[in-house]
N, C-alpha and C. Protein backbone atom coordinates (compact mmCIF):
# COMPACT_ATOMS: atom_id res chain seq x y z
N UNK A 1 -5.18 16.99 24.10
CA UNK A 1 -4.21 15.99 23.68
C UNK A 1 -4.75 15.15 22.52
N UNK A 2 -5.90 14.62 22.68
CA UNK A 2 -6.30 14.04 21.34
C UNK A 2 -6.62 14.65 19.85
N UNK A 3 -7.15 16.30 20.36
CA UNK A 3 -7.20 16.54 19.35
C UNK A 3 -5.42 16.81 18.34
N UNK A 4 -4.35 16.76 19.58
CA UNK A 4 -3.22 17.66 18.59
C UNK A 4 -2.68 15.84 18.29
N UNK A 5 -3.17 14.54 19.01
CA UNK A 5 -2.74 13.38 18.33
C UNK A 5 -3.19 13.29 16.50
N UNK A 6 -4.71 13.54 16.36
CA UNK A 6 -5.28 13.54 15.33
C UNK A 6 -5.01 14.11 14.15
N UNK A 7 -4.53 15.14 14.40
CA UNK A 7 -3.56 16.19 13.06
C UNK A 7 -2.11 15.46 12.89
N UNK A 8 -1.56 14.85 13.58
CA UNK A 8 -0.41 14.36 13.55
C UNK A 8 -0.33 12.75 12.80
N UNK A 9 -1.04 12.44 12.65
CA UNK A 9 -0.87 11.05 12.06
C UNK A 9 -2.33 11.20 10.61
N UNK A 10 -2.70 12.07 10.33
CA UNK A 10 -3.58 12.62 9.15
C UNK A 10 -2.10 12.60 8.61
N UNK A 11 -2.46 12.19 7.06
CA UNK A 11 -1.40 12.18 6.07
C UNK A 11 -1.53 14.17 5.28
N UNK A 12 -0.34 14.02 5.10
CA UNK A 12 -0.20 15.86 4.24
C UNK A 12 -1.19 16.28 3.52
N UNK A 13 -1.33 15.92 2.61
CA UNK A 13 -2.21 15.77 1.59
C UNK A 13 -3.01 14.53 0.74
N UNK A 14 -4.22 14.69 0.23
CA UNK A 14 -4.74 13.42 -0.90
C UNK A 14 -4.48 13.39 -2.02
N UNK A 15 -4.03 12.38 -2.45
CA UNK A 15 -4.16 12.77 -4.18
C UNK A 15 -4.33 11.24 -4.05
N UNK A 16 -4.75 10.83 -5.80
CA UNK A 16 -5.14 9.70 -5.70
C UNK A 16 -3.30 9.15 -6.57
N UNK A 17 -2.95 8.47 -5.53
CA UNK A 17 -1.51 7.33 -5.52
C UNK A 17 -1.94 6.40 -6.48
N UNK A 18 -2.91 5.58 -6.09
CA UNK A 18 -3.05 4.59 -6.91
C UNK A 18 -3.21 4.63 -8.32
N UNK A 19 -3.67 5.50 -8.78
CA UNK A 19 -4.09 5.99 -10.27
C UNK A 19 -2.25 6.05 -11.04
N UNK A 20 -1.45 6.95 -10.51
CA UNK A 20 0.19 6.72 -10.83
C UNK A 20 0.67 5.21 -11.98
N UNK A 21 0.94 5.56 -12.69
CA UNK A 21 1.75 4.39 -13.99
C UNK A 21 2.39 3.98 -13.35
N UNK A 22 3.24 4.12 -12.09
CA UNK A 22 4.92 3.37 -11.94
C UNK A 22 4.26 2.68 -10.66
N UNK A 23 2.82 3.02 -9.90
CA UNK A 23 2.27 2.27 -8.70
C UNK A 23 2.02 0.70 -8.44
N UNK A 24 2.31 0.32 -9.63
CA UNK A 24 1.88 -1.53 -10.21
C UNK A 24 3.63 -1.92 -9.91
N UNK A 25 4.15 -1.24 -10.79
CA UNK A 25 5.69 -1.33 -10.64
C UNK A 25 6.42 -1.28 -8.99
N UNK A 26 6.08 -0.33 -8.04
CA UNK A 26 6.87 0.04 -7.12
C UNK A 26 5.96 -1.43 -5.86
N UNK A 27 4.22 -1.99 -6.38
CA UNK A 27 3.94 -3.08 -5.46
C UNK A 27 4.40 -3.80 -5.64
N UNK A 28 4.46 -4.25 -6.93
CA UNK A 28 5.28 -5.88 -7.09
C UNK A 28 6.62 -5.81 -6.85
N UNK A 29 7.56 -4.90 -6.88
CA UNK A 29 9.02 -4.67 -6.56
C UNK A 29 9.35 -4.94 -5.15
N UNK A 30 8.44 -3.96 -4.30
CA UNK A 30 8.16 -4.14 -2.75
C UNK A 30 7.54 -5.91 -2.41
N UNK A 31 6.50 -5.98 -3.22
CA UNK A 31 5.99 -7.95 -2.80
C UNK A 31 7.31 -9.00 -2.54
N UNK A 32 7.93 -8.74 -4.20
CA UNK A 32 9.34 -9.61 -4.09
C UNK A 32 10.31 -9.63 -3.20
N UNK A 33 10.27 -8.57 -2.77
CA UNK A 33 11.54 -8.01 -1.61
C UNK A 33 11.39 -8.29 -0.25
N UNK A 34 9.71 -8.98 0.07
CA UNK A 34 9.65 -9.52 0.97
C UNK A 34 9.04 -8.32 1.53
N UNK A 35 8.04 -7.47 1.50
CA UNK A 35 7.62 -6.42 2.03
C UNK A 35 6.12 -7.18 2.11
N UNK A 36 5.53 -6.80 3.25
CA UNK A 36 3.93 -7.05 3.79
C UNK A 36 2.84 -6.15 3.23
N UNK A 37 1.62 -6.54 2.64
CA UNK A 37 0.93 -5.96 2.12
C UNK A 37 0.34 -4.34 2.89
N UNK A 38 0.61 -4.83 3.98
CA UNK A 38 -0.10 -3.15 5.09
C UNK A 38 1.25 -2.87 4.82
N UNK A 39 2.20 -3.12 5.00
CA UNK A 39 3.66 -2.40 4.85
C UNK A 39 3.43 -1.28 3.74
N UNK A 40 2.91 -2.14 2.13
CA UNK A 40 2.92 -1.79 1.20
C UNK A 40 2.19 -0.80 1.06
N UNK A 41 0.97 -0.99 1.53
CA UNK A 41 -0.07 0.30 1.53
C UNK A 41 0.37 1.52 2.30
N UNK A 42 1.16 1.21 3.73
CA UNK A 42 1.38 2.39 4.37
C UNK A 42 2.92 3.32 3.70
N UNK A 43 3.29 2.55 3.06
CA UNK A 43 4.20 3.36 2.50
C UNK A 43 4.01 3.68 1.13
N UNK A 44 2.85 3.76 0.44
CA UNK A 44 2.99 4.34 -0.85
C UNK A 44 1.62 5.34 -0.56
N UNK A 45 1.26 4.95 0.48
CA UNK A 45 -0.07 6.03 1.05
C UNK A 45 -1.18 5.69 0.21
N UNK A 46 -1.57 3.98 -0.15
CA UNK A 46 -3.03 3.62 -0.93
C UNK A 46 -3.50 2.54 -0.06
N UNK A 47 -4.26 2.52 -0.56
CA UNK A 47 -5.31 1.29 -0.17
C UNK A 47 -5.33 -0.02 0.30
N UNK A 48 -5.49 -0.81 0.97
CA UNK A 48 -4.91 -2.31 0.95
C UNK A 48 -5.72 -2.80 -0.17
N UNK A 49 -6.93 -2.29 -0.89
CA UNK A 49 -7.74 -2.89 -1.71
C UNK A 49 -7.10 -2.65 -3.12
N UNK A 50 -6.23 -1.53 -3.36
CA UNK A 50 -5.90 -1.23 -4.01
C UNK A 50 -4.43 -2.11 -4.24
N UNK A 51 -3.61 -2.48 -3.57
CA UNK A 51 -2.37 -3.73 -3.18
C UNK A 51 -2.99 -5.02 -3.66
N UNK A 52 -3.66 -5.13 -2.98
CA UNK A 52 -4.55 -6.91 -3.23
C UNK A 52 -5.15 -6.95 -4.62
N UNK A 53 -5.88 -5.71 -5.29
CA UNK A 53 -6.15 -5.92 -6.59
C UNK A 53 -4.93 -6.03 -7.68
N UNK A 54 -3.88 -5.20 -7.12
CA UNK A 54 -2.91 -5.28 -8.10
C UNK A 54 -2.27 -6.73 -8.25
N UNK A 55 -1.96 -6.93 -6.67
CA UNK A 55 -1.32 -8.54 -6.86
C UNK A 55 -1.94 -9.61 -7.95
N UNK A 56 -3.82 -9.75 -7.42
CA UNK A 56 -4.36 -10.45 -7.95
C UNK A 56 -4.45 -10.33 -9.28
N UNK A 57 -4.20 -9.14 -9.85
CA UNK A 57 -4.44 -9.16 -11.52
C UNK A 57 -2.88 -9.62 -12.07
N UNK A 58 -2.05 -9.82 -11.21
CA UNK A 58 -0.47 -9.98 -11.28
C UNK A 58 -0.41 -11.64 -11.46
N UNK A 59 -1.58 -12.50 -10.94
CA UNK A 59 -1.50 -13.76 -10.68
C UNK A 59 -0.69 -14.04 -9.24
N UNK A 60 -0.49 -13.63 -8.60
CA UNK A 60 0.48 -13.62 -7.50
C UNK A 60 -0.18 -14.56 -6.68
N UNK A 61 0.12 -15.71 -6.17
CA UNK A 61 -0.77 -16.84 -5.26
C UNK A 61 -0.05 -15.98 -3.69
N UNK A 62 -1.12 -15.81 -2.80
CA UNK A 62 -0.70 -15.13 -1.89
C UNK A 62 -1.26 -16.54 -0.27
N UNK A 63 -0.42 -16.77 0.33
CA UNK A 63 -0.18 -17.75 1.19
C UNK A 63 0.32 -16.77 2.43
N UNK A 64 -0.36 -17.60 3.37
CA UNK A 64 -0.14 -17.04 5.07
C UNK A 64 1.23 -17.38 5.57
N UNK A 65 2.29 -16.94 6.07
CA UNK A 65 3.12 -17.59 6.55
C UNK A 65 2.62 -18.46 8.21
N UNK A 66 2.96 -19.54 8.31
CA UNK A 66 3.11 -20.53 9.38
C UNK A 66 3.67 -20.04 10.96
């Protein structure tokens, strides 16, 4: 059982996402819209380091909600 969990949540393939021209475009589109940074990462299949750098070079002041 664990091993057929483990193949099942492995993504298809690697390629590097983040490297993509339109990947700066599709985070900040998703940020505005009210989308969560793990949101963001799990649906474009990159990095959270890779999200957080983009914001930050974006100037984006990023605050905890209450």
């Amino acid at each position: 059982m664990q091993r057929l969990l483990s193949t099942v949540y492995r993504r298809p393939c690697f390629e590097l996402k983040g490297a993509h021209s339109n990947t700066i475009t599709l985070i900040m589109r998703m940020w505005v819209r009210g989308c969560g940074i793990r949101a963001i990462s799990v649906i474009l299949c990159i990095s959270l380091g890779k999200v957080l750098k983009t914001l930050e070079r974006q100037q984006v002041t990023l605050q905890p909600k209450r």
